[in-house]
Protein backbone atom coordinates (compact mmCIF):
# COMPACT_ATOMS: atom_id res chain seq x y z
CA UNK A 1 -169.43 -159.56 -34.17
CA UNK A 2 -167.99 -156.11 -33.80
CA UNK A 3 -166.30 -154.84 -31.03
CA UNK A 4 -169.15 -151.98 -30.11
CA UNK A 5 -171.82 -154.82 -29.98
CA UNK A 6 -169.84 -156.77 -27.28
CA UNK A 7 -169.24 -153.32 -26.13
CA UNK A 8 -173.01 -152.77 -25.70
CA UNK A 9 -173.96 -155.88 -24.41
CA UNK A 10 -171.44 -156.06 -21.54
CA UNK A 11 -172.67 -152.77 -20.63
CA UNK A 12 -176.33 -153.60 -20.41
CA UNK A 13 -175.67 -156.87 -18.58
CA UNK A 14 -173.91 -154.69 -16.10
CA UNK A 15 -176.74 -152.19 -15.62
CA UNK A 16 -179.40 -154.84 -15.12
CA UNK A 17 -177.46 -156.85 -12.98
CA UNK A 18 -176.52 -153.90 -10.94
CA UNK A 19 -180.33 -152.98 -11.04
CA UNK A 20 -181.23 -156.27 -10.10
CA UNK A 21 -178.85 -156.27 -7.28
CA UNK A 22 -180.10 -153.63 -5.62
CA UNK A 23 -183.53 -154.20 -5.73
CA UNK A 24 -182.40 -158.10 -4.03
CA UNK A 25 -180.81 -156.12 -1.31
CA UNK A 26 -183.20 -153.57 -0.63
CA UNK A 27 -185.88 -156.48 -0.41
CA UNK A 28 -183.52 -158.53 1.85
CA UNK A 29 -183.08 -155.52 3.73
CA UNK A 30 -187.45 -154.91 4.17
CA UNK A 31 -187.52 -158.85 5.30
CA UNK A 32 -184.59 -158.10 8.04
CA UNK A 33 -186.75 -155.32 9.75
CA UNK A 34 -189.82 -157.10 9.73
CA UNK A 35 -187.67 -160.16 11.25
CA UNK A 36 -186.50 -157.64 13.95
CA UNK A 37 -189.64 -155.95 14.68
CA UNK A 38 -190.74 -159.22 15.40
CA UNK A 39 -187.88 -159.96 17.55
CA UNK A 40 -188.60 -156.92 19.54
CA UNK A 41 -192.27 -157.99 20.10
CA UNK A 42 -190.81 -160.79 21.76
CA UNK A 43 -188.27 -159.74 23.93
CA UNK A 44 -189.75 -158.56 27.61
CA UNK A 45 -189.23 -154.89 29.06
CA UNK A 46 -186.22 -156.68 31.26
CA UNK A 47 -184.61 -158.03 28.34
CA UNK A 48 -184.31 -154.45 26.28
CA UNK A 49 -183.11 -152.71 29.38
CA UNK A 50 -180.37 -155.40 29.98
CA UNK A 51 -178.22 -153.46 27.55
CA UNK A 52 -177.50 -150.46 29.93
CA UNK A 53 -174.98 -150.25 32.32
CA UNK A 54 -177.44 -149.39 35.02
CA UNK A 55 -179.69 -152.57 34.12
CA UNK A 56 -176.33 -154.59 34.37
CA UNK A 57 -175.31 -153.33 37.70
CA UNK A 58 -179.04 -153.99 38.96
CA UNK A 59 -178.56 -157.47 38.09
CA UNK A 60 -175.38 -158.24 40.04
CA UNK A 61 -177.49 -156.42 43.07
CA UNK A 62 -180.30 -158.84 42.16
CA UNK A 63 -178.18 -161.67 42.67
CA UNK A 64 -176.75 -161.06 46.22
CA UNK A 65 -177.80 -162.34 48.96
CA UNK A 66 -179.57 -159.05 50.67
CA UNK A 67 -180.50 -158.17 46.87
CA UNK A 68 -183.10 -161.55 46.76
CA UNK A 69 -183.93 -160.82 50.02
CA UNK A 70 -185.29 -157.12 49.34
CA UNK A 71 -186.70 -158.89 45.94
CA UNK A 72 -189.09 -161.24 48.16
CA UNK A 73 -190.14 -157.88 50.21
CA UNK A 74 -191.08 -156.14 47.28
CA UNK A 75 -192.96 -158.48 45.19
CA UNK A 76 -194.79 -159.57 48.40
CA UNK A 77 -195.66 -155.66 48.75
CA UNK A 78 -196.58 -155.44 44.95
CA UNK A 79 -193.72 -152.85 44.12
CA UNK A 80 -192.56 -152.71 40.59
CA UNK A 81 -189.15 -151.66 41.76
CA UNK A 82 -185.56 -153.54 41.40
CA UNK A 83 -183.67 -153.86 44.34
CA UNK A 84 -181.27 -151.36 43.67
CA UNK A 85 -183.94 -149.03 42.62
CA UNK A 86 -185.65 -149.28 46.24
CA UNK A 87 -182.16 -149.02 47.61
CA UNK A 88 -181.38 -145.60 45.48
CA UNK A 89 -185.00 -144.13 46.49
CA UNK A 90 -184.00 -145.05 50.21
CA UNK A 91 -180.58 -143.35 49.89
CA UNK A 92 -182.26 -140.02 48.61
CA UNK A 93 -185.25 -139.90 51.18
CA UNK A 94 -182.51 -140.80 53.99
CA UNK A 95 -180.41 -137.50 52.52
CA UNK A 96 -183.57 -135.27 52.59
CA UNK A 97 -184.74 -137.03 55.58
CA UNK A 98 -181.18 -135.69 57.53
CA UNK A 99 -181.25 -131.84 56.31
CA UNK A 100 -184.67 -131.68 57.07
CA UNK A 101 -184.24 -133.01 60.57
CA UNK A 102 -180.89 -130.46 61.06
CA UNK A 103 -183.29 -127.15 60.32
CA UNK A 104 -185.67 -128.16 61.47
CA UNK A 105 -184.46 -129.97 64.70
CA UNK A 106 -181.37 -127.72 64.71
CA UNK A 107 -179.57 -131.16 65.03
CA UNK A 108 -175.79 -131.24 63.72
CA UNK A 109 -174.07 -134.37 62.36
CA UNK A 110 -173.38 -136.88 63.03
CA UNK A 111 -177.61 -136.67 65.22
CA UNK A 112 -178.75 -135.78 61.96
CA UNK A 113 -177.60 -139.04 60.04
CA UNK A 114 -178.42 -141.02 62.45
CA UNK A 115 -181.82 -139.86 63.11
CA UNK A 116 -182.86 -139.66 59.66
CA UNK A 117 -181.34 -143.15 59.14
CA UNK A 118 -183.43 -144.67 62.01
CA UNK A 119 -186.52 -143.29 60.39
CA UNK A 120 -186.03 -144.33 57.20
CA UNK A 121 -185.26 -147.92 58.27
CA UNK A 122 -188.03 -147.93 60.26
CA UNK A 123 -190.59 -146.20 58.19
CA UNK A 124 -189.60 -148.01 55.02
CA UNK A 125 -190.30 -151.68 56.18
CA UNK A 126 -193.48 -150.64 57.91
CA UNK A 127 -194.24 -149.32 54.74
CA UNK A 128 -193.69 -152.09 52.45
CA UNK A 129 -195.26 -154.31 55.30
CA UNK A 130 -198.23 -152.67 55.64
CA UNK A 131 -198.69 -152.84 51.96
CA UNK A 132 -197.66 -156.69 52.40
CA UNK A 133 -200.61 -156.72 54.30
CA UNK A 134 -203.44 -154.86 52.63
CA UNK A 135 -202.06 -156.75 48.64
CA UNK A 136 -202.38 -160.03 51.35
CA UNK A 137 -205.83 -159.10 51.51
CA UNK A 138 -206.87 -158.88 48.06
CA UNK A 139 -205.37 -161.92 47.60
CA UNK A 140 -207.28 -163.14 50.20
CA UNK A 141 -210.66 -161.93 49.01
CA UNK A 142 -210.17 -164.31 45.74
CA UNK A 143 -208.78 -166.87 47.17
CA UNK A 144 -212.48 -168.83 47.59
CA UNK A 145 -213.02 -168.25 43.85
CA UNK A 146 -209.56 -169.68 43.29
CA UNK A 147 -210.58 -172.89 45.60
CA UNK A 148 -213.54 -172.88 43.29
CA UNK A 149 -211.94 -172.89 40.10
CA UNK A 150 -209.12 -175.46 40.92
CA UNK A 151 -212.02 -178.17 42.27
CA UNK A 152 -213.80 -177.59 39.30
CA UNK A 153 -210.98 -178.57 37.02
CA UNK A 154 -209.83 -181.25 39.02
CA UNK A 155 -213.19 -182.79 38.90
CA UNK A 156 -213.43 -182.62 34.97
CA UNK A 157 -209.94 -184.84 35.05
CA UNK A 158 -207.35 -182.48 35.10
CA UNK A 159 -204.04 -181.92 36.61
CA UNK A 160 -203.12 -179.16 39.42
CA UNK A 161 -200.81 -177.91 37.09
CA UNK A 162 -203.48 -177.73 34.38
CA UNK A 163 -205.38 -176.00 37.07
CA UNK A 164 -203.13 -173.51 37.76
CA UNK A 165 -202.72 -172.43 34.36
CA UNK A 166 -206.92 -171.90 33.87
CA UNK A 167 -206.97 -169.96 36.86
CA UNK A 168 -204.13 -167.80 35.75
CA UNK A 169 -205.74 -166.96 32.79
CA UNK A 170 -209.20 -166.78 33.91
CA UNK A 171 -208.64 -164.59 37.09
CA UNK A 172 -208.49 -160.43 37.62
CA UNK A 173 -205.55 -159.09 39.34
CA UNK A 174 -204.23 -159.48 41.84
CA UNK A 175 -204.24 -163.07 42.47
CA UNK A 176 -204.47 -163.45 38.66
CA UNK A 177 -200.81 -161.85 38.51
CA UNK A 178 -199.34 -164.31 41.36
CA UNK A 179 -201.15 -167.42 39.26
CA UNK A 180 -199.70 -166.00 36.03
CA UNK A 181 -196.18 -166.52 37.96
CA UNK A 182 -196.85 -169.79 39.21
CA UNK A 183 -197.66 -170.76 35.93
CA UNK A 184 -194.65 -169.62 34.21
CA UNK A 185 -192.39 -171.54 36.39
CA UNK A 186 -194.28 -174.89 36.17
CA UNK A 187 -194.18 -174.41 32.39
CA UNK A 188 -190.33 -174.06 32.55
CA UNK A 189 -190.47 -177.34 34.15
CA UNK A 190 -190.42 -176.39 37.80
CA UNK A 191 -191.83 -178.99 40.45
CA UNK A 192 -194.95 -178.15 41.67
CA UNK A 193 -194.12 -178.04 45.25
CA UNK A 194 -191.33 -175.92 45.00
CA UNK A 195 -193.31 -173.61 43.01
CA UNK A 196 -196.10 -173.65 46.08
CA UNK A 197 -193.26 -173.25 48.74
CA UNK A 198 -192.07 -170.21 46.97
CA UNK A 199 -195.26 -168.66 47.19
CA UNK A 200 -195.68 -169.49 50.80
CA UNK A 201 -192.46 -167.94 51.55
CA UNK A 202 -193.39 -164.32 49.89
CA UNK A 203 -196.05 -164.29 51.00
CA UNK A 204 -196.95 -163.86 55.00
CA UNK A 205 -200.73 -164.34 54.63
CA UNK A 206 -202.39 -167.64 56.74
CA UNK A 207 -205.08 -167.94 53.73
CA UNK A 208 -202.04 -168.63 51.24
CA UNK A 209 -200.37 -170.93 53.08
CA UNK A 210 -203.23 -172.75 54.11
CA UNK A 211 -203.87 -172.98 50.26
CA UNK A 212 -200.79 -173.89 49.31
CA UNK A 213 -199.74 -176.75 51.97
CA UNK A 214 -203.75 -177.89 51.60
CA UNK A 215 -202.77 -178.96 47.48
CA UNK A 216 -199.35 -180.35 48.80
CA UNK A 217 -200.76 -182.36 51.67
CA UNK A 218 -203.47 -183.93 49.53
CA UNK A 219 -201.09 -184.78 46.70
CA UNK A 220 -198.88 -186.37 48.89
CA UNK A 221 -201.12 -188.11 51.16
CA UNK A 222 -203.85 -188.69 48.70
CA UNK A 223 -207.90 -188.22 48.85
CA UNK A 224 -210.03 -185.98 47.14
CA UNK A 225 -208.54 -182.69 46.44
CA UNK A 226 -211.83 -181.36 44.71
CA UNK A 227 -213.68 -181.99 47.96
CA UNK A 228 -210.95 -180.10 50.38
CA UNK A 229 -211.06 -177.24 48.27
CA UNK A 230 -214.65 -176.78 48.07
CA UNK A 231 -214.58 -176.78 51.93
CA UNK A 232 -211.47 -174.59 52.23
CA UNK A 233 -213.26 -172.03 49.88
CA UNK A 234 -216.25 -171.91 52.40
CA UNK A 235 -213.61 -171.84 55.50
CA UNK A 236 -212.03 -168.77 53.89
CA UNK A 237 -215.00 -167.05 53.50
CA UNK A 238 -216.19 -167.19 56.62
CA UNK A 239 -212.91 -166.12 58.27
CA UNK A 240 -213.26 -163.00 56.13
CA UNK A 241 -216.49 -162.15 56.96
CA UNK A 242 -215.25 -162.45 60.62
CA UNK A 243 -212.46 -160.81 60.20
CA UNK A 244 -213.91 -157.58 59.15
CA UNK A 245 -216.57 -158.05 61.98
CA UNK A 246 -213.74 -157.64 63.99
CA UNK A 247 -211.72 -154.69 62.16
CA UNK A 248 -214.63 -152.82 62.07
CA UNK A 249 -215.08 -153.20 66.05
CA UNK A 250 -211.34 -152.55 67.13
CA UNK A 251 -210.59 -149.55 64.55
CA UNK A 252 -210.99 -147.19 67.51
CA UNK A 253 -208.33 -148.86 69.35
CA UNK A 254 -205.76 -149.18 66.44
CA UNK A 255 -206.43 -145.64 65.70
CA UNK A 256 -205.70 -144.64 69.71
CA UNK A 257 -202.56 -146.43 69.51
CA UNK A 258 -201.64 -144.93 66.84
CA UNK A 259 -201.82 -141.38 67.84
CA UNK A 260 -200.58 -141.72 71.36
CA UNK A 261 -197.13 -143.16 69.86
CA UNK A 262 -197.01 -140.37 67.49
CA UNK A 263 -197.75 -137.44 69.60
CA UNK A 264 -194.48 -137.35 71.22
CA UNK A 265 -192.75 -137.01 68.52
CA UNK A 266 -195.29 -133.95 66.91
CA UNK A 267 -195.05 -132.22 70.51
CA UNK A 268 -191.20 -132.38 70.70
CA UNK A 269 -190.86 -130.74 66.92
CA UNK A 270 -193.36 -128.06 67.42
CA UNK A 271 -191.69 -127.13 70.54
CA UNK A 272 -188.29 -127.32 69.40
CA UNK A 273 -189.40 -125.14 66.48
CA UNK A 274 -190.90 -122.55 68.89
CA UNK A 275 -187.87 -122.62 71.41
CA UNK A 276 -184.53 -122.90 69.46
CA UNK A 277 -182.52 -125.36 71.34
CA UNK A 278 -185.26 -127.04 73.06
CA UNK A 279 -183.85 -130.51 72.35
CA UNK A 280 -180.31 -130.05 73.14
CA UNK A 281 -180.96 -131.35 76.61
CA UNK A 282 -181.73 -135.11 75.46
CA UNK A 283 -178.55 -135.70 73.91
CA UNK A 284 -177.01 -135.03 77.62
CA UNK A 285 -176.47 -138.32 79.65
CA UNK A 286 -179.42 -137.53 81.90
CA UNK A 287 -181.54 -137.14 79.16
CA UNK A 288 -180.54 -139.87 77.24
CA UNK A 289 -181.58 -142.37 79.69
CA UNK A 290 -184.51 -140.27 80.22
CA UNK A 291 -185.52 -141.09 76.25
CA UNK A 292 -184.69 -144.43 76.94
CA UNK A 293 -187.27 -144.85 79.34
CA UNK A 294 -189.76 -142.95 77.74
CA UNK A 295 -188.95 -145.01 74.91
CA UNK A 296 -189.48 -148.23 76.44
CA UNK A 297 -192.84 -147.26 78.91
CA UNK A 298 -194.13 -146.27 75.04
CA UNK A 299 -193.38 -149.45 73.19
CA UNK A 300 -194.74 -151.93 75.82
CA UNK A 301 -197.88 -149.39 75.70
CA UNK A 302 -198.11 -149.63 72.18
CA UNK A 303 -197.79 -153.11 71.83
CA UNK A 304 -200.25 -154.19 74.85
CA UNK A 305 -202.98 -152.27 73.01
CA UNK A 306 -201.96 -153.53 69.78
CA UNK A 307 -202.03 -156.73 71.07
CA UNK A 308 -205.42 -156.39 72.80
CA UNK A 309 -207.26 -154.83 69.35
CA UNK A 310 -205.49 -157.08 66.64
CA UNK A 311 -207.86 -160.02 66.59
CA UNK A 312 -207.96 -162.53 63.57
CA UNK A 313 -210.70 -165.23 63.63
């Protein structure tokens, strides 16, 4: 065989091979995205963002003490937030808070920090307290469908856990969302009473404790769960039905305590504003245990008709 045949067959091994090599690692390289994409499907929002830098830094926060502690406050208030995102909103607002409060106050520093730092402290855990409360109260509201559901599988032979997990999937927001939690933990083989003491412990609402410590107290001390729920569902709606009975009747009040703490505040603004220098005098000794007085005489006021109009049956 001639030297050009050899020639010519070397060459066209070559080009197929080469052909056929390519097309293999084009094809492996389709099959790697798809496996990717797939990947990506998978992974949760948290997981993607852990590659930053920012992400990172929020999950040392996370892991502090105060940083769990905030964490509790804001999933009990149904905030979407990290705890150092809360903290960086706080930080700005306490900034704009303090130049705000120097023109229009005409206070200097250090008055100005410190004034806009009391408010924001203050204001942000009423805040995220009174929407505690009110995401407390939807809660609430589902809770005797949630008593309902649980008896119900209980009663065709199933487990609390088992429970848990059809009433996480069968329930609307927002109790749905907590239920969804619960049963993620139990899933990744949490005990079932740590899982209800967790919830009791973000949560300040009497319903969900009563709830929770009802399923641990029957489990523990035995009888018929089914039963107690079915008569804690009826229990719960009755107190609800009360309960607005009794907002409805004592809104006046509430309201009247409201304003009378907060007109002080709007009078001495609008007056400073009109009078430059109007609140110079307070930050003199005399007037400083003036405030404090006023201060106190207010807060006892506030709190005796707060205590007098917040009734819960």
């Amino acid at each position: 065989m001639s030297n050009e045949l050899w020639l010519c067959i070397v060459l066209f091994l070559t080009v197929a091979l080469g052909t056929l090599g390519i097309y293999e690692l084009g094809s492996v390289r389709r099959q790697m995205n798809g496996l990717y994409r797939k990947l990506d499907e998978l992974h949760t929002e948290e997981a993607k963002a852990s590659r930053g830098t920012y992400h990172r830094l929020s999950l040392r926060f996370k892991q502090t003490e105060y940083g769990r502690s905030l964490e509790d406050r804001l999933t009990a208030s149904n905030l979407k937030r990290s705890p150092l995102d809360w903290l960086l909103i706080l930080t700005v607002m306490w900034v704009v808070l303090s130049i705000l409060v120097e023109r229009m106050m005409g206070l200097g520093m250090p008055y100005n920090l410190l004034a806009a730092y009391f408010v924001t402290n203050w204001g942000s855990k009423q805040w995220l307290k009174s929407r505690s409360s009110k995401f407390s109260q939807l809660i609430n509201r589902q809770l005797p469908e949630v008593c309902r559901m649980l008896s119900s599988c209980i009663r065709a032979g199933m487990s609390v856990q088992q429970g848990i997990d059809i009433v996480a999937k069968e329930l609307k927001p927002p109790a749905g969302l907590l239920f969804q939690t619960m049963s993620r933990e139990l899933k990744m083989g949490t005990m079932l009473h740590l899982v209800l003491e967790r919830v009791h412990e973000r949560f300040t609402s009497k319903d969900i404790r009563l709830l929770t410590q009802t399923i641990i107290v029957q489990r523990q001390a035995g009888g018929n769960l089914g039963q107690a729920l079915d008569h804690l569902a009826k229990t719960l709606e009755e107190r609800e039905r009360m309960n607005k009975e009794i907002s409805n009747q004592t809104a006046e009040s509430r309201y009247i305590a409201l304003t009378l703490a907060l007109m002080p505040v709007f009078l001495i603004v609008v007056f400073n504003m009109v009078f430059k220098g109007f609140i110079m005098p307070i930050f003199t000794v005399p007037g400083m245990v003036l405030v404090a007085v006023v201060l106190l005489l207010m807060t006892v006021g506030f709190l005796m008709i707060r205590k007098v109009s917040n009734i819960k049956a």
